[in-house]
N, C-alpha and C. Protein backbone atom coordinates (compact mmCIF):
# COMPACT_ATOMS: atom_id res chain seq x y z
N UNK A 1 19.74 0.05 1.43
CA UNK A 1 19.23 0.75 2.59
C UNK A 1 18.83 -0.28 3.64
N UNK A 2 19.22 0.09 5.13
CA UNK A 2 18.94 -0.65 5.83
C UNK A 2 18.03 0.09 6.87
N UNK A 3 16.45 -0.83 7.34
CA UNK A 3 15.56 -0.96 7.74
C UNK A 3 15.11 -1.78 9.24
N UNK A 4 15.47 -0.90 10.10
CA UNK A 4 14.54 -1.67 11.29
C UNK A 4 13.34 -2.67 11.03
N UNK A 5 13.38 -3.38 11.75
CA UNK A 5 11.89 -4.66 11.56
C UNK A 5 11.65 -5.27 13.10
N UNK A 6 10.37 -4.98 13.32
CA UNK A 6 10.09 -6.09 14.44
C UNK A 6 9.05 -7.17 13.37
N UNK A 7 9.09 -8.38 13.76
CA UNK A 7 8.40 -9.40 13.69
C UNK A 7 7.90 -10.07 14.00
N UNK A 8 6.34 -9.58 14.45
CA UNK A 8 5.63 -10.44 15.31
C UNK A 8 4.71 -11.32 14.65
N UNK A 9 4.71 -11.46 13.59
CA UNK A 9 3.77 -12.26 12.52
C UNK A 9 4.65 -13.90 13.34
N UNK A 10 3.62 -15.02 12.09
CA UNK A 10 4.16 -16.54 12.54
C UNK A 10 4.65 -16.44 10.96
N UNK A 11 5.47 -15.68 10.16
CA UNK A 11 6.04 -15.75 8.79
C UNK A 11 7.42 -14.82 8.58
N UNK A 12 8.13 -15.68 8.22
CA UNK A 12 9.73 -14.94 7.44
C UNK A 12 9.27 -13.64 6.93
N UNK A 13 10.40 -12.77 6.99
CA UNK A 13 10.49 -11.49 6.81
C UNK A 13 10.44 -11.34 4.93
N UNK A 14 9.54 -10.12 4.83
CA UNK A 14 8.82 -9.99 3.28
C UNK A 14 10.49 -9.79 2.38
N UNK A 15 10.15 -10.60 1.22
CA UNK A 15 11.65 -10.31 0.32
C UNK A 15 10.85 -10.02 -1.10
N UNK A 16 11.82 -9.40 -1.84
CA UNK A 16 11.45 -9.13 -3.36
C UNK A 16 11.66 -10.17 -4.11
N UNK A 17 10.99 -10.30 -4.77
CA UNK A 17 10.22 -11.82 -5.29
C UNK A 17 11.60 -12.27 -6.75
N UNK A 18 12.23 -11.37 -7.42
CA UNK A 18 13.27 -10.77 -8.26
C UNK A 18 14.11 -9.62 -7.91
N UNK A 19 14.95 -9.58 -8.80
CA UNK A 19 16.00 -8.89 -8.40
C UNK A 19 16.06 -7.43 -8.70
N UNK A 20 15.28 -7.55 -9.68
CA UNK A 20 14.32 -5.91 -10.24
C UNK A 20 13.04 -5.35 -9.39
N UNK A 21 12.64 -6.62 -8.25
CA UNK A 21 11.42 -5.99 -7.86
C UNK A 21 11.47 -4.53 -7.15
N UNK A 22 10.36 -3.75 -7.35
CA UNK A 22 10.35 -2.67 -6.42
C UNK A 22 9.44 -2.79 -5.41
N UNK A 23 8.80 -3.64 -5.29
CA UNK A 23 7.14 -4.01 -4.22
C UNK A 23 7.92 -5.06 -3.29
N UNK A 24 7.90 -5.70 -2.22
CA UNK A 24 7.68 -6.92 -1.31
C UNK A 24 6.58 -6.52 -1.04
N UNK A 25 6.44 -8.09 -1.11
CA UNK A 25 4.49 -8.97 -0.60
C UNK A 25 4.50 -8.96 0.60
N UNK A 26 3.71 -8.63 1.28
CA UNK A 26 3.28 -8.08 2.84
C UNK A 26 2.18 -9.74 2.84
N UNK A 27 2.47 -10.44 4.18
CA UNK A 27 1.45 -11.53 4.11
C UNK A 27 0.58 -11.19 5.46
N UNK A 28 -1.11 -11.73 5.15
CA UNK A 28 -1.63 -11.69 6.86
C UNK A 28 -1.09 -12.60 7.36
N UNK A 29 -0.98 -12.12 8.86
CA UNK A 29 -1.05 -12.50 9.84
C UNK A 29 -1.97 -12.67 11.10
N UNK A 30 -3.12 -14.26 10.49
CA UNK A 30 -4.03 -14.40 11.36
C UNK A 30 -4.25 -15.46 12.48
N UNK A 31 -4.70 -15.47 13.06
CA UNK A 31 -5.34 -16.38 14.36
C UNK A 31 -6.05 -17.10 13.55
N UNK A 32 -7.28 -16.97 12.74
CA UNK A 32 -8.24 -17.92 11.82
C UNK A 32 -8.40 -17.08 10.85
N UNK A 33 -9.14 -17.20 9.60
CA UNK A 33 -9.18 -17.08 8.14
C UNK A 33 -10.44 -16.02 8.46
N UNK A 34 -10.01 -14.92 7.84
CA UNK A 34 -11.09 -13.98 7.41
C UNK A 34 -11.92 -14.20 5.95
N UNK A 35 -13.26 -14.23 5.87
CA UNK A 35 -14.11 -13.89 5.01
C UNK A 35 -14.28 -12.39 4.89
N UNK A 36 -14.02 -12.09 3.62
CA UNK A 36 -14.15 -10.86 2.76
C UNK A 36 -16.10 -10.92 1.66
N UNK A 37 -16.62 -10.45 2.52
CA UNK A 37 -18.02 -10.64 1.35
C UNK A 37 -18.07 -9.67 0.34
N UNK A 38 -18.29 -9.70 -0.49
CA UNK A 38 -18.65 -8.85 -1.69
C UNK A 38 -18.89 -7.29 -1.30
N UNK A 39 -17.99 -6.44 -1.88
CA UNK A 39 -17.83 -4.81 -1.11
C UNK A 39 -17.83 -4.71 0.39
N UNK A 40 -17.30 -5.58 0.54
CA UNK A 40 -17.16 -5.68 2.74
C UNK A 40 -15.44 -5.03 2.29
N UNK A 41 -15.37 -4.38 3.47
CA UNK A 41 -13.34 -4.06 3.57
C UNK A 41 -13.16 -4.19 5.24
N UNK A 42 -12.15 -4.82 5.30
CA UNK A 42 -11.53 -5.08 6.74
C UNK A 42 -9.84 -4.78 6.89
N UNK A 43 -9.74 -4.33 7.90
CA UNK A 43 -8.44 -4.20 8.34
C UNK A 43 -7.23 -5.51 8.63
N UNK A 44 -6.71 -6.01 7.98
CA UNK A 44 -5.62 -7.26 7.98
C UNK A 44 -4.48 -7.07 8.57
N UNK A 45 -4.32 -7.36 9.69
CA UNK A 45 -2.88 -7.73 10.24
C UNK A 45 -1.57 -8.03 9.49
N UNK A 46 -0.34 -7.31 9.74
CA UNK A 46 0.51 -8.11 9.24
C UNK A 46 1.76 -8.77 9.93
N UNK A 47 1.52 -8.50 10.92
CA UNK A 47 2.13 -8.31 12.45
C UNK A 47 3.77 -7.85 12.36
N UNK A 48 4.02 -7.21 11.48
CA UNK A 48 5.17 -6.26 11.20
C UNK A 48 5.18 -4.62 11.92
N UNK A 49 6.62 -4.60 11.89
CA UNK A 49 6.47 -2.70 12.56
C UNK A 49 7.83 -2.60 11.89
N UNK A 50 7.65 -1.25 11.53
CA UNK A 50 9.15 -0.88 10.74
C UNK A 50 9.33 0.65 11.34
N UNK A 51 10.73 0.90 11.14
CA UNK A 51 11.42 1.85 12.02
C UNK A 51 11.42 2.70 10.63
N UNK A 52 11.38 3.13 9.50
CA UNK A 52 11.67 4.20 8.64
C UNK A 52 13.08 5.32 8.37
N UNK A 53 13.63 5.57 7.79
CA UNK A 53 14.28 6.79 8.09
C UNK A 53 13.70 8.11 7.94
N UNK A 54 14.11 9.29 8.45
CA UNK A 54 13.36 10.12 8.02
C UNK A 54 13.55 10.91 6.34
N UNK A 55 12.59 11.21 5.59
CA UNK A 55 12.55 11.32 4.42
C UNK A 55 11.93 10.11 3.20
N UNK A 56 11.64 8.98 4.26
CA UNK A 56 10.99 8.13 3.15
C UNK A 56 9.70 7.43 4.04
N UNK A 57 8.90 7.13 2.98
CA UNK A 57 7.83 6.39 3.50
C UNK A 57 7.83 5.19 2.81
N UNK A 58 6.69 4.47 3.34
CA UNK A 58 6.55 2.93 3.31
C UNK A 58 4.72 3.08 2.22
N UNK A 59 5.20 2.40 1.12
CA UNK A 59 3.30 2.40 0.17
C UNK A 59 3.34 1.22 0.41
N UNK A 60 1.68 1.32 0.76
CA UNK A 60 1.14 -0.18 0.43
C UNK A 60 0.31 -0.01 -0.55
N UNK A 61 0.32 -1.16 -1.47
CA UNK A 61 -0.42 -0.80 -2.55
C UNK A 61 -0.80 -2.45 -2.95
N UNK A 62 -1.85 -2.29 -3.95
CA UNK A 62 -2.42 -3.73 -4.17
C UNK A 62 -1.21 -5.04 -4.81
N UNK A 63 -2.15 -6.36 -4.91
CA UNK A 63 -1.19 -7.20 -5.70
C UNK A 63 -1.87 -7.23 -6.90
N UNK A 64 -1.57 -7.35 -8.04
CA UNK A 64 -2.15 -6.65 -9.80
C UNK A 64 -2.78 -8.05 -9.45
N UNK A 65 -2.32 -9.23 -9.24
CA UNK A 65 -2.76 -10.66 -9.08
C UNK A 65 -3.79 -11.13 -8.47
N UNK A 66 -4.37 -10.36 -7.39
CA UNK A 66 -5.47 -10.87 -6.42
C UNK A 66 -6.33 -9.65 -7.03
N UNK A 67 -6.13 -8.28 -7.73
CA UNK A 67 -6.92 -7.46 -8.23
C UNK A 67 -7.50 -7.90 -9.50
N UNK A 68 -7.09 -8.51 -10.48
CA UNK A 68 -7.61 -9.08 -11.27
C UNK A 68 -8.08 -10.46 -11.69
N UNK A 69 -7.68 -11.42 -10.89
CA UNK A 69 -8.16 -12.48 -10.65
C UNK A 69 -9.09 -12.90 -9.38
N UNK A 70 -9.50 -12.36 -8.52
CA UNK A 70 -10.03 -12.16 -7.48
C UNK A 70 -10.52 -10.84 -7.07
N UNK A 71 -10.61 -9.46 -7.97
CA UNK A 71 -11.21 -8.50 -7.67
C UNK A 71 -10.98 -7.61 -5.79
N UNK A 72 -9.73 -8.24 -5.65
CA UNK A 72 -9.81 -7.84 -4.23
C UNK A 72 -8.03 -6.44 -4.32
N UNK A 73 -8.83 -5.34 -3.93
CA UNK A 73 -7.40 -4.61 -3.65
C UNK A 73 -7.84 -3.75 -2.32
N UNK A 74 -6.85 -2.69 -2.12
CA UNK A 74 -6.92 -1.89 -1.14
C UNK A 74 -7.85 -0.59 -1.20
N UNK A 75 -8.28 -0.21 -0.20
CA UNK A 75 -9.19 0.78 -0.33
C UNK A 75 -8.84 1.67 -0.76
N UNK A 76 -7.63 2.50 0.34
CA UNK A 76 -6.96 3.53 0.49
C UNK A 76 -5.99 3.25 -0.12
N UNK A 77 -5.59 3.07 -1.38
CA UNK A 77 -4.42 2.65 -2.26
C UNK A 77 -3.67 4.12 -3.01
N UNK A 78 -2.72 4.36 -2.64
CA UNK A 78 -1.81 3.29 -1.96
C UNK A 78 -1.78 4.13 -0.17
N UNK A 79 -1.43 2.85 0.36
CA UNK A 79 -1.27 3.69 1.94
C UNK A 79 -0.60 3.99 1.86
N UNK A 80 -0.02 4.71 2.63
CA UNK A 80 0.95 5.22 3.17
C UNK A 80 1.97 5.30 4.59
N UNK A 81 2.75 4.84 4.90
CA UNK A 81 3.23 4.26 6.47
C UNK A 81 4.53 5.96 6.40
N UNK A 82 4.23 6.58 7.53
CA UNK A 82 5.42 7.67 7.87
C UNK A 82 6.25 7.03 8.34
N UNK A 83 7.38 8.04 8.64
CA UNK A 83 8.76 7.71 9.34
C UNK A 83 8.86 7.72 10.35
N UNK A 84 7.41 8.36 10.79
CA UNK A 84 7.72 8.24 12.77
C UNK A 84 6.65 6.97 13.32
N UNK A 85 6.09 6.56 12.28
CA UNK A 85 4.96 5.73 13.01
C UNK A 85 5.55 4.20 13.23
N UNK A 86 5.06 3.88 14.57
CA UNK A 86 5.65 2.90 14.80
C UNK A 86 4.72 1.63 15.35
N UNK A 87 3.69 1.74 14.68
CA UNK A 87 2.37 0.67 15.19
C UNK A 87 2.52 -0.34 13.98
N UNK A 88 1.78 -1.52 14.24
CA UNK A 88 1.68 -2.39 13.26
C UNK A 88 1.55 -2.28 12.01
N UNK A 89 1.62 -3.10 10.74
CA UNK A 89 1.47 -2.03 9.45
C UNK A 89 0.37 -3.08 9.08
N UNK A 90 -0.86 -2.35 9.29
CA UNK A 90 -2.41 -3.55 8.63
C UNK A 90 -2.86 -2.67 7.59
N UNK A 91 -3.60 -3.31 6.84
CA UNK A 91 -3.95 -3.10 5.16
C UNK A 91 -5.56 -3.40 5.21
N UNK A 92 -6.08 -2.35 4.78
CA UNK A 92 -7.32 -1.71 4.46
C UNK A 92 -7.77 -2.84 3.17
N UNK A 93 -8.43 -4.14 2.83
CA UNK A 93 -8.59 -4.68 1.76
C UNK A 93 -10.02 -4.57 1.67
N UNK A 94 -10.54 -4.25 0.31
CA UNK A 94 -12.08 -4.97 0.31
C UNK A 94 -12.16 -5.54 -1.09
N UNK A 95 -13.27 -6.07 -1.03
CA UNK A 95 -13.59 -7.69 -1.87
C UNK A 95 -14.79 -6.57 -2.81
N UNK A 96 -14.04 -6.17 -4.50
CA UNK A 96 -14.86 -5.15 -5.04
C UNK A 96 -15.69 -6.73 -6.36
N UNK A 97 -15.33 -7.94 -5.50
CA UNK A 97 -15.77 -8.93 -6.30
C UNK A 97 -17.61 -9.31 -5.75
N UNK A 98 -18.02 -9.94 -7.05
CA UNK A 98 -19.39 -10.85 -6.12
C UNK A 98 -19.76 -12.02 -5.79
N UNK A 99 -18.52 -12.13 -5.26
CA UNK A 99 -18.10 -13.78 -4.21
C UNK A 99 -17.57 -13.12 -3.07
N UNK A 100 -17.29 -14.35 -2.17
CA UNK A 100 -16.53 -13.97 -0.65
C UNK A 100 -15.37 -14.45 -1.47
N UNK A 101 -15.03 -13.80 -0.78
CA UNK A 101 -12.81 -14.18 -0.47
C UNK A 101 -12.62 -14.44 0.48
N UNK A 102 -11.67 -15.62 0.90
CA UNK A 102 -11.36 -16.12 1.85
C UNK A 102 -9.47 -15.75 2.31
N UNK A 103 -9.23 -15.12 3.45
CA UNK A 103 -8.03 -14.39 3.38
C UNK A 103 -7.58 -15.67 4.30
N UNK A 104 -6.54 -16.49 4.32
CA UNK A 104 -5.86 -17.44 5.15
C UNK A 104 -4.65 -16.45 5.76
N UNK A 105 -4.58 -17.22 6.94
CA UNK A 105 -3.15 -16.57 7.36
C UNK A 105 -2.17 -17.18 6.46
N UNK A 106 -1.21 -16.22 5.99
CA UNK A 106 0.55 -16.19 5.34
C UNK A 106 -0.61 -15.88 3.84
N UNK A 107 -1.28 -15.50 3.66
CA UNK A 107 -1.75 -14.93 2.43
C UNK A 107 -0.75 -14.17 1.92
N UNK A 108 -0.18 -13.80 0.69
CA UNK A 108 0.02 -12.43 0.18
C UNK A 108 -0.47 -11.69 0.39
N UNK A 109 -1.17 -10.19 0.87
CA UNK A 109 -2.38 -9.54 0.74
C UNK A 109 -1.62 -7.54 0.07
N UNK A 110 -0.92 -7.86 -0.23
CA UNK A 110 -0.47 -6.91 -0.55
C UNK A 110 1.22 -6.47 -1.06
N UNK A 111 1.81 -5.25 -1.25
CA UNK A 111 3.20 -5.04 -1.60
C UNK A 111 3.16 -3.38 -0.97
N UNK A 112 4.22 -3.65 -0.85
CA UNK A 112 5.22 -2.60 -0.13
C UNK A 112 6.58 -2.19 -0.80
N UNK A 113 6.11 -0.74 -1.04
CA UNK A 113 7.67 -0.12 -1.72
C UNK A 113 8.13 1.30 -0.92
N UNK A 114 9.16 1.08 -0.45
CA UNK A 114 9.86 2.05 0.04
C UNK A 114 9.80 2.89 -0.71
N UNK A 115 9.78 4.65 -0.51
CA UNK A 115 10.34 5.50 -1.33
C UNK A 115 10.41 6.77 -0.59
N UNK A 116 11.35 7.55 -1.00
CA UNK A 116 11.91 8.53 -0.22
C UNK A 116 10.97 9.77 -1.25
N UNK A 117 10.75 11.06 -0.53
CA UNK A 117 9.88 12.15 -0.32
C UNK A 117 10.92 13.15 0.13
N UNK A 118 10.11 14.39 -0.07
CA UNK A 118 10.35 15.41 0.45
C UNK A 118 9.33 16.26 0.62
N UNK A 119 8.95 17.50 1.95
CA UNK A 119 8.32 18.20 2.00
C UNK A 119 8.15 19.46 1.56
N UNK A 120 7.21 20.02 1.24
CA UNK A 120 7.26 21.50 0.48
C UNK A 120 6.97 21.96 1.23
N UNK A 121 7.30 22.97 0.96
CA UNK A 121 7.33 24.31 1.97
C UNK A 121 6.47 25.57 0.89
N UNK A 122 5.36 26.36 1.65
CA UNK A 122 4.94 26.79 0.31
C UNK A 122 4.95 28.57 0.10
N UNK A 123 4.88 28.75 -0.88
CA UNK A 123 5.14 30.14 -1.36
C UNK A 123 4.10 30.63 -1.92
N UNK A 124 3.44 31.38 -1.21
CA UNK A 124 2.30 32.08 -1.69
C UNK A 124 2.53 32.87 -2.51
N UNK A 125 1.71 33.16 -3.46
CA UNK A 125 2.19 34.48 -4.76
C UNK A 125 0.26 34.69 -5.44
N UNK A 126 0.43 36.21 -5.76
CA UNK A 126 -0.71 36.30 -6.65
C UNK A 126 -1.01 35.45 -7.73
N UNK A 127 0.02 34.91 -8.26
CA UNK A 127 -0.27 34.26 -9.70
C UNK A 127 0.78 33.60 -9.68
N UNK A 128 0.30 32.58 -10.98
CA UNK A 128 1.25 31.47 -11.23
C UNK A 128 1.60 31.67 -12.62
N UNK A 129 2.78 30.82 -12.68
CA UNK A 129 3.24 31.02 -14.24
C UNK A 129 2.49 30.27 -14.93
N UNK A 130 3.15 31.04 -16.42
CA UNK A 130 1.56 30.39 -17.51
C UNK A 130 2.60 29.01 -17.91
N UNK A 131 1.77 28.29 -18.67
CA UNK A 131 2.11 27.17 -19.81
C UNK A 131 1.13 26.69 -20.62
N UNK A 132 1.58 26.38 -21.56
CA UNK A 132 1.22 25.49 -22.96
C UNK A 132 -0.51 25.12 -22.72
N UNK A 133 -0.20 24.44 -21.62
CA UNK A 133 -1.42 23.78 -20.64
C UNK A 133 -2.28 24.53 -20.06
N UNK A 134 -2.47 25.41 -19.28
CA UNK A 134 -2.96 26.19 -18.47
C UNK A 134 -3.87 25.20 -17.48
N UNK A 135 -4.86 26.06 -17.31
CA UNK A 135 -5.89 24.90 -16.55
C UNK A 135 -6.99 23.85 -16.71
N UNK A 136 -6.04 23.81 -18.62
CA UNK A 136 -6.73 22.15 -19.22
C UNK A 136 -6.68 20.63 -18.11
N UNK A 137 -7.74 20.26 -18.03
CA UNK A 137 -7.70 19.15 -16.62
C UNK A 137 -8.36 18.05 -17.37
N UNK A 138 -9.26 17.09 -16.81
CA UNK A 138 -9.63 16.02 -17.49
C UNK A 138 -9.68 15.87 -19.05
N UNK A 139 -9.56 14.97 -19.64
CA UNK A 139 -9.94 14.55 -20.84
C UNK A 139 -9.20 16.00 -21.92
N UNK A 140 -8.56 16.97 -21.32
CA UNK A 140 -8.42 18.40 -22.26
C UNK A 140 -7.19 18.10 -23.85
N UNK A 141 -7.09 17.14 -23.56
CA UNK A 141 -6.11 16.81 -25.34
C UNK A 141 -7.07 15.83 -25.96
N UNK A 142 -8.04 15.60 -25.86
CA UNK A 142 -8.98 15.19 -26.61
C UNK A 142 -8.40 13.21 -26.28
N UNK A 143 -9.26 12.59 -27.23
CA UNK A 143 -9.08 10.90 -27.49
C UNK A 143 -7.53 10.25 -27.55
C-alpha cells in the first residue's frame, strides 16, 4: 500500500524495523529535549502528516521497550489518526515512572500501524440474540 507523507521533521522517513514488522517507530521531532516528570504527559511532535486512504486508519500505540524499561507509554493508547485528517501526527506520552524522562529529538517515542476499518451502520431491534455467554462480563469464566 502506498501512502502520502509530508516530512517536516529533521529525520528519515519511519521504516519497519523487520520484515514481519507490523508497527514503524514514529521519532520526536524537537527544537530542544523535553523533560517528562513523573505522571506529567505532553504532546510530542513528530513533524510528519500522512494522507490516508479512505477505510483505514493510522494507531499509535506505545513502544513495549520504553514501557517497560522506562515506564513511559501513551495516554490515549492506542490513538488513532483518520483518513481525512491532515495535521501533524503528535503523541500524547506520559512518564507513569518515578524519575523524569528525558525525550531528545530523533527519540523513538512510539509505533504506528496502519489498519483498515469499516463503519457500522446500526440496526435497532427489541432484542438480541442469545448465546452460550449472555451478559457474562468481567472475570465471568472464573480463574
Amino acid at each position: 500500500m502506498k501512502i502520502k507523507i509530508v516530512n517536516h521533521s529533521k529525520h528519515a522517513l519511519p521504516e519497519y524495523a523487520t520484515v514481519h514488522s507490523a508497527g514503524l517507530d514514529l521519532r520526536a521531532n524537537l527544537d530542544e529535549k523535553i523533560i517528562l516528570k513523573p505522571l506529567e504527559r505532553k504532546l510530542v511532535p513528530t513533524g510528519l502528516f500522512i494522507e490516508l486512504p479512505v477505510g483505514y486508519e493510522a494507531q499509535i500505540r506505545p513502544r513495549s521497550g520504553l514501557a517497560i524499561k522506562k515506564g513511559i507509554t501513551i495516554l490515549n493508547s492506542p490513538g488513532t489518526i483518520d483518513a481525512d485528517y491532515r495535521g501533524e501526527i503528535c503523541v500524547i506520552l506520559i512518564n507513569l515512572s518515578s524519575e523524569d524522562f528525558v525525550i531528545e529529538d530523533g527519540e523513538r517515542i512510539c509505533q504506528m500501524v496502519i489498519a483498515s476499518h469499516v463503519q457500522a451502520e446500526w440496526v435497532e431491534v427489541e432484542e438480541l440474540g442469545a448465546t452460550d455467554r449472555g451478559a457474562g462480563g468481567f472475570g465471568h469464566t472464573g480463574v
